[in-house]
Protein backbone atom coordinates (compact mmCIF):
# COMPACT_ATOMS: atom_id res chain seq x y z
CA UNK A 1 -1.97 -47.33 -41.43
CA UNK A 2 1.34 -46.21 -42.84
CA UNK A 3 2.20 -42.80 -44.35
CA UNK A 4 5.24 -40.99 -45.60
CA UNK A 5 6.62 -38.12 -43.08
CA UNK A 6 3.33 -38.37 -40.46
CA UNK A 7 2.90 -36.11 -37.73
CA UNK A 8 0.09 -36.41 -35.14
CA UNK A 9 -2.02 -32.93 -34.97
CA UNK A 10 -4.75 -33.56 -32.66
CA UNK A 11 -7.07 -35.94 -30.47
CA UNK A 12 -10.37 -35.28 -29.90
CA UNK A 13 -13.35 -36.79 -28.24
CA UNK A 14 -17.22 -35.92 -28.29
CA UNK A 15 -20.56 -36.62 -27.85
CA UNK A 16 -22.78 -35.75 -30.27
CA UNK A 17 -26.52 -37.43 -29.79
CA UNK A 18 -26.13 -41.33 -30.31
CA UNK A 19 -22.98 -41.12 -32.00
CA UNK A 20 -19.66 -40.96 -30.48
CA UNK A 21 -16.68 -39.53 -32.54
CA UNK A 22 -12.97 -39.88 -31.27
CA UNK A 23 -10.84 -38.14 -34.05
CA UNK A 24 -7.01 -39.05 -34.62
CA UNK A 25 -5.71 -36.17 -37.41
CA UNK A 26 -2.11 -37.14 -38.97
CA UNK A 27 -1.01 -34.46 -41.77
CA UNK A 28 1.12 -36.04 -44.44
CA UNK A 29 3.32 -35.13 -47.38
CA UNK A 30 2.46 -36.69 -50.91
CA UNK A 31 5.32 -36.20 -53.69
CA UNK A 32 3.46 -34.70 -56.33
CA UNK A 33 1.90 -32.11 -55.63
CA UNK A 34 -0.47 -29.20 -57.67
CA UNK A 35 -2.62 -26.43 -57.55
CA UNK A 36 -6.12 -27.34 -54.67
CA UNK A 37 -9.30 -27.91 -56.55
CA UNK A 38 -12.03 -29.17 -55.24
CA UNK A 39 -13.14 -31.40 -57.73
CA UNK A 40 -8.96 -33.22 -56.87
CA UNK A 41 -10.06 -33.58 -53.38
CA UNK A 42 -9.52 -37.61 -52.70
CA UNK A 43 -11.27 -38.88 -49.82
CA UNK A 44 -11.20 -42.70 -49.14
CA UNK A 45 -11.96 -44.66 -45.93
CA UNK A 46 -12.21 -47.89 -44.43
CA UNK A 47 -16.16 -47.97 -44.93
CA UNK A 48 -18.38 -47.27 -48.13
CA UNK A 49 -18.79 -43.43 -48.78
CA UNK A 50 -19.66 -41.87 -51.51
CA UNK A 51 -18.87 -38.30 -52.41
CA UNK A 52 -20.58 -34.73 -54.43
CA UNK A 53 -19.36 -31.68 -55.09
CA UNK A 54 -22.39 -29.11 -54.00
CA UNK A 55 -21.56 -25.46 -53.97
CA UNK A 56 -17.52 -25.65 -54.42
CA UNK A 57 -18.01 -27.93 -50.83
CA UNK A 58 -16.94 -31.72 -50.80
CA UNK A 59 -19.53 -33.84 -49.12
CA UNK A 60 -18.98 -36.85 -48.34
CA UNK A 61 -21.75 -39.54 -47.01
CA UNK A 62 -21.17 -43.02 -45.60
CA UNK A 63 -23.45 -45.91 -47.38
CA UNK A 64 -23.00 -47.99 -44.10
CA UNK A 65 -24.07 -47.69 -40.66
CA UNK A 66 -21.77 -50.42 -38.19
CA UNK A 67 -22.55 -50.19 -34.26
CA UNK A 68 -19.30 -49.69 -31.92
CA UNK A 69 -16.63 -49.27 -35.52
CA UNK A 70 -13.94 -47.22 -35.78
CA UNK A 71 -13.89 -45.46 -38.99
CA UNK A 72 -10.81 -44.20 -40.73
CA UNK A 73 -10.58 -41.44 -43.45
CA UNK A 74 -7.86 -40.05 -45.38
CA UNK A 75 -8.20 -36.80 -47.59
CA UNK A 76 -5.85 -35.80 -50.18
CA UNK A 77 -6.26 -32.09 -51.19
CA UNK A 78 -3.67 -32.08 -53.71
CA UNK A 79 -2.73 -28.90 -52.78
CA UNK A 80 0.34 -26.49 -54.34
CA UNK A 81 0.92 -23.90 -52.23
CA UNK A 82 0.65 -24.65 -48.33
CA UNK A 83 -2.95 -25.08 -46.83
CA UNK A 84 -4.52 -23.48 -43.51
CA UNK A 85 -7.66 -25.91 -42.38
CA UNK A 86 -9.80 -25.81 -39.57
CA UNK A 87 -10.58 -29.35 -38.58
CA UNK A 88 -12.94 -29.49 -36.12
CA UNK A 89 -11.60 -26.37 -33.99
CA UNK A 90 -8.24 -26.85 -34.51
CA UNK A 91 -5.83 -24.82 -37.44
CA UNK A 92 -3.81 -27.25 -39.32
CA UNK A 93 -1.11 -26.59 -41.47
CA UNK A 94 -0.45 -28.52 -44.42
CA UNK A 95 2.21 -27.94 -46.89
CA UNK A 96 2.19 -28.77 -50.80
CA UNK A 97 0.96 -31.45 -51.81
CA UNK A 98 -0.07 -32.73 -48.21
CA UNK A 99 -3.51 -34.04 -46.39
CA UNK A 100 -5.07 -35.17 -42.96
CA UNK A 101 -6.23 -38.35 -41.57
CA UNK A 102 -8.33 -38.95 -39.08
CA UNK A 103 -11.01 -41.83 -37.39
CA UNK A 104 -14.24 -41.71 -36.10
CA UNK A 105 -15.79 -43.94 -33.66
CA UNK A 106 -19.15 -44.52 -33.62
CA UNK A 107 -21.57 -45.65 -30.96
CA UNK A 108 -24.33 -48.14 -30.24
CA UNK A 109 -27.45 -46.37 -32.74
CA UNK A 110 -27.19 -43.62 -35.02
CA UNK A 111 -30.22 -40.70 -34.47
CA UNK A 112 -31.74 -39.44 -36.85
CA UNK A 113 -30.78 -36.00 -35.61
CA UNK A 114 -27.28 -36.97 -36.70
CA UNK A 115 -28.28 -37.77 -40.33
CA UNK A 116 -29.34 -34.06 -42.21
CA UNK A 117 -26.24 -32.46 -40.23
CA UNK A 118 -22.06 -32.42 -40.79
CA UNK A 119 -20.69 -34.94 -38.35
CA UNK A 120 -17.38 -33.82 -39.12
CA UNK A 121 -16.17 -30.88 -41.24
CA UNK A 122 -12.67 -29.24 -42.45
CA UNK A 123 -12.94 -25.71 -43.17
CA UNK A 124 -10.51 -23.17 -45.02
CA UNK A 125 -8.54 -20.54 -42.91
CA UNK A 126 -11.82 -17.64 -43.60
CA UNK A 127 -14.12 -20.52 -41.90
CA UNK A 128 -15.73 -21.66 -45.51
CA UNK A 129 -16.62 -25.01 -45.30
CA UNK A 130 -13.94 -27.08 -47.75
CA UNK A 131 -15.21 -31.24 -47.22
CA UNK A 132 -18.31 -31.89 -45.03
CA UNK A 133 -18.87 -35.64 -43.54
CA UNK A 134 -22.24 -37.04 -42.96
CA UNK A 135 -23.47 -40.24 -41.31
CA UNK A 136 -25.59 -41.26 -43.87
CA UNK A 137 -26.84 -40.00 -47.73
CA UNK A 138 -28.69 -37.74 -48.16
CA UNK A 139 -31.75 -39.73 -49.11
CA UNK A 140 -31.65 -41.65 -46.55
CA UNK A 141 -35.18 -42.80 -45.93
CA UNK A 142 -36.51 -41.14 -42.23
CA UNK A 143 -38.95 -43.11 -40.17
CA UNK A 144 -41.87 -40.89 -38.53
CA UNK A 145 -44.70 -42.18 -36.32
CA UNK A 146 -48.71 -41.47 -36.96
CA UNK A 147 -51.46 -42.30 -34.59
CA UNK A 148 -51.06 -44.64 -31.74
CA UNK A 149 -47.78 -46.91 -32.88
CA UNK A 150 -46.86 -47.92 -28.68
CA UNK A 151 -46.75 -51.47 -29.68
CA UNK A 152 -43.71 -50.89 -32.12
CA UNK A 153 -42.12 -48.14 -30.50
CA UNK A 154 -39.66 -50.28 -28.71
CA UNK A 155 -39.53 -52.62 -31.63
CA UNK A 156 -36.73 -53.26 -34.28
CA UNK A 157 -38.07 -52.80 -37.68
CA UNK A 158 -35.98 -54.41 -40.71
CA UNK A 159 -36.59 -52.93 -43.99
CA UNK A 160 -35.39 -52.56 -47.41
CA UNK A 161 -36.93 -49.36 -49.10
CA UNK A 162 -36.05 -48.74 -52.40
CA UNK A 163 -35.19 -45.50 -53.56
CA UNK A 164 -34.13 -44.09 -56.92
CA UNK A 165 -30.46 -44.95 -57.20
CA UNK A 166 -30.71 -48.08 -55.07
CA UNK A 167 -31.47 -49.90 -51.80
CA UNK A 168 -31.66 -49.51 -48.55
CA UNK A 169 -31.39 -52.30 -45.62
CA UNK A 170 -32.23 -50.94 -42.25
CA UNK A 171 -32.55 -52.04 -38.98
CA UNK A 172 -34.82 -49.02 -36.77
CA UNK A 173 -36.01 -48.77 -33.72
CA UNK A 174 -38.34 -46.06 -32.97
CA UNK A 175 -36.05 -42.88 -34.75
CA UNK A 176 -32.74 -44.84 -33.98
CA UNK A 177 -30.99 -46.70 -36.91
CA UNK A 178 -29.07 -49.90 -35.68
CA UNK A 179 -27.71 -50.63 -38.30
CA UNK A 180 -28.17 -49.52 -42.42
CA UNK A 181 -26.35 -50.21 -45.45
CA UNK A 182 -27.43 -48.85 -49.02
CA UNK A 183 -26.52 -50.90 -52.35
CA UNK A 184 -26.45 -49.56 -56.06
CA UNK A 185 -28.40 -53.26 -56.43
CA UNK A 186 -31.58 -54.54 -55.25
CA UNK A 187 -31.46 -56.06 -51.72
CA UNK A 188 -34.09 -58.18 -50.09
CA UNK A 189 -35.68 -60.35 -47.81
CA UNK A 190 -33.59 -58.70 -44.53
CA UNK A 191 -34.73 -60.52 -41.57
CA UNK A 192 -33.03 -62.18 -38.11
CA UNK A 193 -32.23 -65.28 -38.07
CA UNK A 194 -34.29 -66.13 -34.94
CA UNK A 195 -35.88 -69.47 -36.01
CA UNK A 196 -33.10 -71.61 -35.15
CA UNK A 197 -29.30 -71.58 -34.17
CA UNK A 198 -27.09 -70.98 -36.61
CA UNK A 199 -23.61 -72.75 -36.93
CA UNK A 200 -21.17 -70.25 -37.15
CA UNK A 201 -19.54 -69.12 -40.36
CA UNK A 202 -15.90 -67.74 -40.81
CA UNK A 203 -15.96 -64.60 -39.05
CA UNK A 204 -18.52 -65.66 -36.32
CA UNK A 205 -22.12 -66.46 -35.98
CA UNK A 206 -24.71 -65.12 -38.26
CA UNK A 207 -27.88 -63.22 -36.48
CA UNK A 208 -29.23 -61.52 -39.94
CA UNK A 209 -29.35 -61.87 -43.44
CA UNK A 210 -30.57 -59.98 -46.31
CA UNK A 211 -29.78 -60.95 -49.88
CA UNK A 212 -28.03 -58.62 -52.93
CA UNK A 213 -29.45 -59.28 -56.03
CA UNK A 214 -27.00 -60.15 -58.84
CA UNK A 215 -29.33 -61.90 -61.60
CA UNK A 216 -31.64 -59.46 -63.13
CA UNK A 217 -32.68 -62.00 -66.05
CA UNK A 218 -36.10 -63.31 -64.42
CA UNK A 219 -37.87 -60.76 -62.98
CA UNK A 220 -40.34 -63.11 -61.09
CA UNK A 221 -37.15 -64.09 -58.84
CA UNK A 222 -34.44 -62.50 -57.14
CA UNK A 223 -31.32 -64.78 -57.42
CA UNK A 224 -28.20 -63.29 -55.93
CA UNK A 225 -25.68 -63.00 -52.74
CA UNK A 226 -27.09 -63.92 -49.56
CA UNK A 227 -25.06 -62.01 -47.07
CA UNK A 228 -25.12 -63.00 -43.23
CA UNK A 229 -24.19 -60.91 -40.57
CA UNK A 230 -23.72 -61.07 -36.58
CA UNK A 231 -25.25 -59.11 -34.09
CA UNK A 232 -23.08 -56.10 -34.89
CA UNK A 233 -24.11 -56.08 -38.00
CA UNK A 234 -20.58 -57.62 -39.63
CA UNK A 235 -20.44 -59.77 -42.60
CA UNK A 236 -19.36 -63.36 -41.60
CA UNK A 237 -20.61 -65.30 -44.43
CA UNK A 238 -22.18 -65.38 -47.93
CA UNK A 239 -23.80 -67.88 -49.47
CA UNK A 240 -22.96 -67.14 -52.89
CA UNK A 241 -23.74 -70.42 -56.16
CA UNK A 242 -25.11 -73.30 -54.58
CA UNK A 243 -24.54 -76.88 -56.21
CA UNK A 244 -27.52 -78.79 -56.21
CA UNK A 245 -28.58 -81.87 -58.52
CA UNK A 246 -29.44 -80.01 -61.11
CA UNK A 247 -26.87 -77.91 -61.47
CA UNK A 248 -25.13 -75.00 -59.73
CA UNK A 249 -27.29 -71.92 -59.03
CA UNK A 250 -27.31 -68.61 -57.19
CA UNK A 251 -30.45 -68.78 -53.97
CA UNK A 252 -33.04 -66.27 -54.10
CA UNK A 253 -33.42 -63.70 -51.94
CA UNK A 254 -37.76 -64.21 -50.85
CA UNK A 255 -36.64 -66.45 -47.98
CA UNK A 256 -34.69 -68.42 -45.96
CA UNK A 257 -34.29 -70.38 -42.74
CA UNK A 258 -31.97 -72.02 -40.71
CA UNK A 259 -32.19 -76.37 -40.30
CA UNK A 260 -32.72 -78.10 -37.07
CA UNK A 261 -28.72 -79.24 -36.92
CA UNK A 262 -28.01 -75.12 -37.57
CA UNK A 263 -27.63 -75.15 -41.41
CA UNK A 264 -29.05 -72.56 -43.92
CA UNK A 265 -31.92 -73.05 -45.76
CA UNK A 266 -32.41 -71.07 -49.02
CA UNK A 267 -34.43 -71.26 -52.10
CA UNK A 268 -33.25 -72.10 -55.65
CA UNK A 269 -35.29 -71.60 -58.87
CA UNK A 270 -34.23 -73.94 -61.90
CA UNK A 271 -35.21 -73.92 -65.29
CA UNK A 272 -36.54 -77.28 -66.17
CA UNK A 273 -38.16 -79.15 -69.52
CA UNK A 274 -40.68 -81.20 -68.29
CA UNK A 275 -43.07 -83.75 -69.06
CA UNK A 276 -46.35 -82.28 -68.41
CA UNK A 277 -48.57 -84.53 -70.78
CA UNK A 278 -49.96 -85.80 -67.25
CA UNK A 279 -51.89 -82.30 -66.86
CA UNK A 280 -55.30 -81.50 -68.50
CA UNK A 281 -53.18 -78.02 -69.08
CA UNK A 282 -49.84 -78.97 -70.97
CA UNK A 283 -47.31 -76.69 -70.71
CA UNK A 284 -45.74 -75.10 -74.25
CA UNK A 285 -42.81 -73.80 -72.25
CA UNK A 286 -40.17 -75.32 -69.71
CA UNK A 287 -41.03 -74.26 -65.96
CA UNK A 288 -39.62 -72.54 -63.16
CA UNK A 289 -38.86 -75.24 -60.54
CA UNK A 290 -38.32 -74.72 -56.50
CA UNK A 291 -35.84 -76.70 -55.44
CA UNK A 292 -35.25 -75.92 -51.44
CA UNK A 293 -31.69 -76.59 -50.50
CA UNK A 294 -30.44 -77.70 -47.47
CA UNK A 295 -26.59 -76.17 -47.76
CA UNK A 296 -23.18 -76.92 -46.44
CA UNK A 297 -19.90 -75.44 -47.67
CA UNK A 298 -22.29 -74.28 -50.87
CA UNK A 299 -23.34 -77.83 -51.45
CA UNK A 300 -26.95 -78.78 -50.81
CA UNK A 301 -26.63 -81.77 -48.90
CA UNK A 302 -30.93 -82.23 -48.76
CA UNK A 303 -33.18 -80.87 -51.88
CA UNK A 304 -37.45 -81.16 -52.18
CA UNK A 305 -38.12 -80.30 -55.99
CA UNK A 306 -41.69 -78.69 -56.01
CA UNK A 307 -42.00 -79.94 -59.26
CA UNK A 308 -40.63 -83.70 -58.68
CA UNK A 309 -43.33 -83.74 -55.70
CA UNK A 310 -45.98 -82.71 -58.14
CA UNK A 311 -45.31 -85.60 -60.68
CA UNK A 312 -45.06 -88.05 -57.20
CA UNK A 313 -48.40 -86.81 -56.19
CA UNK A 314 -50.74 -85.96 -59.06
CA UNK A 315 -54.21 -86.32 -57.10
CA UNK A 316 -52.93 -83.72 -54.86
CA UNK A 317 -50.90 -81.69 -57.56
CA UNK A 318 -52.86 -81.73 -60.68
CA UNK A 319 -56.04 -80.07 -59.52
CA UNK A 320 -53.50 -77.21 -58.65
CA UNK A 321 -51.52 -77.10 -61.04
CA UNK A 322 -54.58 -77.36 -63.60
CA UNK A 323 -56.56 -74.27 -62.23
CA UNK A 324 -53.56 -72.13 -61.15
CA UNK A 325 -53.39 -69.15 -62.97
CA UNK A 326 -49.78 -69.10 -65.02
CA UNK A 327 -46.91 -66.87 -64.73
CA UNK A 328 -44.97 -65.47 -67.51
CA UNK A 329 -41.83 -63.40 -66.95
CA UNK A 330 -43.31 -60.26 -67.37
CA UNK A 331 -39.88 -59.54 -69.04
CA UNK A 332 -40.11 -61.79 -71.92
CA UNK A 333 -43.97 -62.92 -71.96
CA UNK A 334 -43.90 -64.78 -74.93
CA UNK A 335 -40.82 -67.57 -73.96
CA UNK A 336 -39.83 -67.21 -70.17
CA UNK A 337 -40.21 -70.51 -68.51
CA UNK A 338 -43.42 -70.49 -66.82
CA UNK A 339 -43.15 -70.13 -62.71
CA UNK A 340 -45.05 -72.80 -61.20
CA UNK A 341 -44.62 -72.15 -57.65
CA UNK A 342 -42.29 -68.88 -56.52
CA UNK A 343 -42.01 -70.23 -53.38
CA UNK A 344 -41.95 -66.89 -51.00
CA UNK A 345 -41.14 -67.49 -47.61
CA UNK A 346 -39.71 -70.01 -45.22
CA UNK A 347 -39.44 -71.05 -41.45
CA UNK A 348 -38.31 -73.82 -39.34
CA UNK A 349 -40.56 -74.46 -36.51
CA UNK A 350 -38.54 -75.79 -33.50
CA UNK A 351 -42.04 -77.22 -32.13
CA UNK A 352 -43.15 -78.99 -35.06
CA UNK A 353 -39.58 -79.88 -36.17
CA UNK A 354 -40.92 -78.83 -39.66
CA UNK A 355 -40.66 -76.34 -42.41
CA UNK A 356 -43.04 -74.30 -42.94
CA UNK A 357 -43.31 -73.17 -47.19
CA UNK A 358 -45.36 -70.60 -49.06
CA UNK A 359 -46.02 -71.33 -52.18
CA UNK A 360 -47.53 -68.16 -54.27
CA UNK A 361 -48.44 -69.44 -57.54
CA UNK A 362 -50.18 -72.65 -56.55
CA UNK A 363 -51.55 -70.95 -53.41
CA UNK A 364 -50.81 -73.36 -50.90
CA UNK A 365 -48.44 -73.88 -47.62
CA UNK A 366 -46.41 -77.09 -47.61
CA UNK A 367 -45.35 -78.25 -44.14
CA UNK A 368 -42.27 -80.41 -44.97
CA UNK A 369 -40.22 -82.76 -42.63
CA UNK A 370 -36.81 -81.18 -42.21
CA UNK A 371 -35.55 -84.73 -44.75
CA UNK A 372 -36.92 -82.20 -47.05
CA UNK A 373 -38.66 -85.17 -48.28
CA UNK A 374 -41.76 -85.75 -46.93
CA UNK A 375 -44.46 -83.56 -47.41
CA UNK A 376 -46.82 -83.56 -44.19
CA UNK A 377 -49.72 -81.07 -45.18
CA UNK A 378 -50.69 -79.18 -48.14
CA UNK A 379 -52.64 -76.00 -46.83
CA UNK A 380 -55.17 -74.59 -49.34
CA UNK A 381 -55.11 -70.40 -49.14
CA UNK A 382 -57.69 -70.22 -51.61
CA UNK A 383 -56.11 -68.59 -54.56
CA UNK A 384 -54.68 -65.90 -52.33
CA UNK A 385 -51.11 -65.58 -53.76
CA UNK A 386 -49.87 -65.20 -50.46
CA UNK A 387 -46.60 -64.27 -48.43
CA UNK A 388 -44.87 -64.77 -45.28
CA UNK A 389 -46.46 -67.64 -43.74
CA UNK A 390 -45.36 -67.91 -40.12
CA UNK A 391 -46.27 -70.03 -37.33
CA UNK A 392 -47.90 -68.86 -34.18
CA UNK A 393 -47.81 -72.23 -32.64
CA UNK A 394 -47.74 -76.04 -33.93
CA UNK A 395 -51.37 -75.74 -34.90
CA UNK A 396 -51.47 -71.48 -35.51
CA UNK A 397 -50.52 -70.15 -38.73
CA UNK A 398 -51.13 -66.78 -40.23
CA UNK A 399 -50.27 -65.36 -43.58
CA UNK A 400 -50.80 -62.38 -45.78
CA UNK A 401 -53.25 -62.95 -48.74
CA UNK A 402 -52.64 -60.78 -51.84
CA UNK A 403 -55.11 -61.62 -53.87
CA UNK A 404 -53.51 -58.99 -56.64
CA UNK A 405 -56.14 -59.89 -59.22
CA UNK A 406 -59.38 -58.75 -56.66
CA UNK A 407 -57.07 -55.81 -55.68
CA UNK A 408 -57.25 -56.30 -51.97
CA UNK A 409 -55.45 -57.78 -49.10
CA UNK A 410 -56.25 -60.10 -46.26
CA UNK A 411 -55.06 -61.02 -42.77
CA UNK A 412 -55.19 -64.94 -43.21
CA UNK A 413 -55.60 -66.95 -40.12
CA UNK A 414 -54.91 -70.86 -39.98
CA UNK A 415 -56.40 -72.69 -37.09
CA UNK A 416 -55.39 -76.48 -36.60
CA UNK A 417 -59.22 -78.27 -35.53
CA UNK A 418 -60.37 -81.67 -35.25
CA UNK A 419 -57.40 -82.39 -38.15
CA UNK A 420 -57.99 -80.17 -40.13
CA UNK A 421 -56.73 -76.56 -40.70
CA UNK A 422 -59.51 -73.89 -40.79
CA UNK A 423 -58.88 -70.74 -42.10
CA UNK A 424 -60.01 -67.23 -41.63
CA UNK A 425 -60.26 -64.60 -43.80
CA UNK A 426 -59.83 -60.62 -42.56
CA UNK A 427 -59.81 -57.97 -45.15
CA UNK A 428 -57.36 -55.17 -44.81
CA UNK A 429 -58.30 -51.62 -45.70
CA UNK A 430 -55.43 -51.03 -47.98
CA UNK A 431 -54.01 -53.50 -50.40
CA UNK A 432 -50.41 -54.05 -50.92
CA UNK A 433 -50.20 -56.13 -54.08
CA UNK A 434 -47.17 -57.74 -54.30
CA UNK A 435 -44.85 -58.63 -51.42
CA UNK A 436 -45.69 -57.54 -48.15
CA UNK A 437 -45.93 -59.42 -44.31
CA UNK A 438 -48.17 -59.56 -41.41
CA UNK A 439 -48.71 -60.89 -38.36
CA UNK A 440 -50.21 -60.71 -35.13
CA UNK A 441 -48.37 -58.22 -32.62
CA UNK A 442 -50.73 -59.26 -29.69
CA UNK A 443 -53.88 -61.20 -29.56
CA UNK A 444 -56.19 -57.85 -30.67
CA UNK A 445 -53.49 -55.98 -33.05
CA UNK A 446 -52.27 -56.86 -36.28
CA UNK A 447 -49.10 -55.41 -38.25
CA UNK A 448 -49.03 -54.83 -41.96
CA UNK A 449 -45.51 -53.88 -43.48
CA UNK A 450 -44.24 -53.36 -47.17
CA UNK A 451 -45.22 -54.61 -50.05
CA UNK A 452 -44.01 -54.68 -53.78
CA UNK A 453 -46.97 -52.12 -54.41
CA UNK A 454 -49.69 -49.73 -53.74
CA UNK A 455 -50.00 -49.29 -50.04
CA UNK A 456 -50.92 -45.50 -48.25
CA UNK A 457 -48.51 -42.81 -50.07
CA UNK A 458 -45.32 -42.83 -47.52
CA UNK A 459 -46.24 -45.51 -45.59
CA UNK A 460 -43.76 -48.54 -44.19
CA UNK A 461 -46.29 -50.16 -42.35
CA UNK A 462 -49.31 -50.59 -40.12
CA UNK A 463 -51.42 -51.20 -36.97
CA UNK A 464 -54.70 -52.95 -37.17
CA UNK A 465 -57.43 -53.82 -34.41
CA UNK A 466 -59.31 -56.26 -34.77
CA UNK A 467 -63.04 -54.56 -34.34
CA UNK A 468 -65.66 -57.31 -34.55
CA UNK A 469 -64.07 -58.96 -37.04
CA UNK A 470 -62.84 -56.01 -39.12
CA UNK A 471 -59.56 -54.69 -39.41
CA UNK A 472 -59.62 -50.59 -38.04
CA UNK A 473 -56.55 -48.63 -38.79
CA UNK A 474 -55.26 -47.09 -35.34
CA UNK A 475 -51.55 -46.39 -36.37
CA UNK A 476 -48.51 -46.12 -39.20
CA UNK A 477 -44.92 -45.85 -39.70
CA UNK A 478 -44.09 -43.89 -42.31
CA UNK A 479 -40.93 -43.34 -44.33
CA UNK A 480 -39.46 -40.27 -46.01
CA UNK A 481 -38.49 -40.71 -49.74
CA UNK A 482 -39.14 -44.36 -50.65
CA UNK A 483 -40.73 -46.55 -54.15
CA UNK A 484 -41.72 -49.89 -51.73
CA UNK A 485 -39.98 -52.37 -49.19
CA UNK A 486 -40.44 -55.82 -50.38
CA UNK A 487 -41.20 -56.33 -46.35
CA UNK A 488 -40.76 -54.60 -42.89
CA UNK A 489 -40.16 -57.57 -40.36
CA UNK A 490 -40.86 -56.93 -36.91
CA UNK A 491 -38.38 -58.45 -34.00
């Protein structure tokens, strides 16, 4: 970085907790120069920060969280006379007009020691505090522990709580913070790509993904950016419109996956006008079609329309379809197109070289050849409204039942016997509503996290036993400050 008339003031190394800050301070002249007020104090760097003026003191917090970066800042304090700082512990002169520069290199996790304290600050000549620097806003959402939580102690926990200027997408483990990044927009659906190998995009190979909402005009979907990043947590690719065959569409953030030759997977949600004079139930309004996209260089190159299938297969279809209850845009009740299956969730099964699809509105799985053709099994989860189905094994499933109408949750449990899948039903204590996931953390223990709803006040999640069939509360994670997280994956 290039500056008129620099002069190096100062290196500095130390160790503060998780996070490691080397400092490189340059003063520099700008040409115009006037009286220093604090509310003319420029501060810009090479990350997202944003900035308030609390007290006459400039704070300034970074909206990101990278592993291993270096981090540069430059401050302008417009100043007119010359300027005495302290930065760090060393004086700095500055004449009119002139500011500092300076890096900070940060290590493998941030504590959360390191979050409600200055990581850096430059003081006036008396020792008042002028701009403080802090690692992360100061809402960031803290993770505490309650009850017995040893089985996720060691785990990473990827969230996105929403809080009330924005959202939040974290990767924790225990009180460490691998990685966060907080959006003015809605994010969702942040999970690892572990569920097949992904082909690598333009800045290297995608390990996670989380989605930034940019189309708020149908509440019952999320359509937006999906943005994929390594295992440092760097951006290498988004997957921004996708042209498929009927049209060109932004994906939605409640799932994706990754296709057996290492493409993504994402869902699309398409407006159609329909015949539906085939149903006992005609429709007055067009519907809200899944159409999951098998993409390449933003073209889907392999499409299954839920929709299309339906009109294939009416013996299977039309009981569903007839007794489903209907979905309205709670936006515009009266003429939003009417969502017919808001497919949720998605994974490729290396065993089963198969798809796995949840299907809320209809409530049913679809297990679908990866020709995204041929549907294998349709898997009744008896009016459940569920989310994030996942396979345990070729013939385990599990999901989370909603059932939002009854006001309760369940731990659903798909066994594969004599050909047929057999499910079992465990209620939860609490009841998320909306949103949420669960799965099995060993064979006795069960983890609840999120949900678009009511869940216990503070909570991000939650460990079950299973007690003679019963679900018994033995531990939580909570979380400081947050509205909901659509989930909290475990990996």
């Amino acid at each position: 970085m290039s500056v008129p008339s620099r002069k190096i003031i100062k290196v500095k190394a130390f160790l503060a907790t998780n996070l490691l800050f080397t400092s490189f301070f340059i003063g520099f002249s700008t040409p115009h120069a006037q009286a220093l007020e604090m509310s003319k104090i420029v501060v810009n760097s090479s990350e997202n920060i944003s900035t308030s003026l609390d007290k006459n003191v400039l704070n300034v917090y970074l909206n990101v969280f990278h592993p291993s970066t270096k981090i540069f800042f430059k401050i302008n304090f417009n100043n007119t006379d010359t300027l005495t700082v302290i930065n760090d512990a060393a004086k700095v002169t500055l004449s009119s007009g002139s500011g500092l520069q300076f890096s900070l290199q940060s290590g493998n996790s941030l504590n959360e020691l390191n979050i409600a304290s200055p990581i850096r600050q430059i003081k006036a000549e008396n020792g008042q505090p002028l701009v403080q620097f802090f690692a992360a806003p100061k809402d960031f959402p803290m993770i505490s522990f309650s009850g017995d939580t040893t089985l996720v102690n060691n785990k990473d926990i990827l969230s996105t709580p929403v809080v009330d200027d924005g959202t939040y997408a974290i990767d924790s483990n225990g009180k460490n913070i691998k990685y966060f990044i907080k959006s003015p927009n809605n994010l969702i659906g942040f999970r690892k790509l572990n569920d097949g190998t992904v082909n690598q995009g333009f800045g290297g190979t995608p390990a996670y993904g989380y989605l930034e909402q940019q189309d708020f005009s149908v509440s019952a979907t999320s359509p937006g950016i999906w943005r994929l990043l390594d295992s440092n947590f760097q951006n290498v690719t988004t997957i921004n419109k996708v042209k498929t065959k009927f049209g060109t569409v932004l994906p939605e953030g409640h799932g994706m996956t990754i296709s057996n030759v290492g493409n993504p997977i994402v869902i699309t949600t398409v407006t159609r006008s329909v015949d539906s004079t085939w149903l006992k139930r005609i429709y007055k309004f067009p519907v809200l079609d899944c159409d999951i996209a098998e993409i390449k260089n933003g073209i889907a190159i392999k499409e299954f329309s839920f929709w299309d299938w339906a009109v294939a297969n009416p013996t299977i279809s039309e009981p569903l379809l007839d007794s489903m209850q209907l979905f309205n845009d709670p936006q515009n009740p009266t003429s939003s197109p009417i969502d017919i299956c808001h497919a949720n969730s998605m994974e490729y099964s290396k065993a089963d070289n198969a798809y796995l699809i949840s299907l809320r509105s209809p409530s049913i799985l679809m297990i679908l050849d990866t020709n995204l053709k041929t549907v294998r099994q349709v898997i009744n989860t008896e009016s459940s409204l569920q989310h994030f189905a996942r396979y345990v094994s070729k013939t385990h499933i599990t999901a989370l039942g909603n059932f939002t109408f009854d006001k309760v949750s369940q731990f659903m449990d798909f066994k594969f016997v004599n050909g047929k899948w057999v499910l079992t039903q465990i209620p939860f204590p609490v009841h998320v509503t909306y949103c949420g996931n669960t799965e099995y953390i060993d064979s006795t223990h069960i983890w609840l996290g999120g949900g678009c709803g009511p869940f216990t006040a503070g909570t991000l999640g939650a460990i079950f036993k299973v007690t003679n069939g019963a679900l018994v509360l033995v531990g939580s994670v909570k979380m400081s400050g947050f509205n909901y997280s659509y989930r909290a994956d475990l990996t």
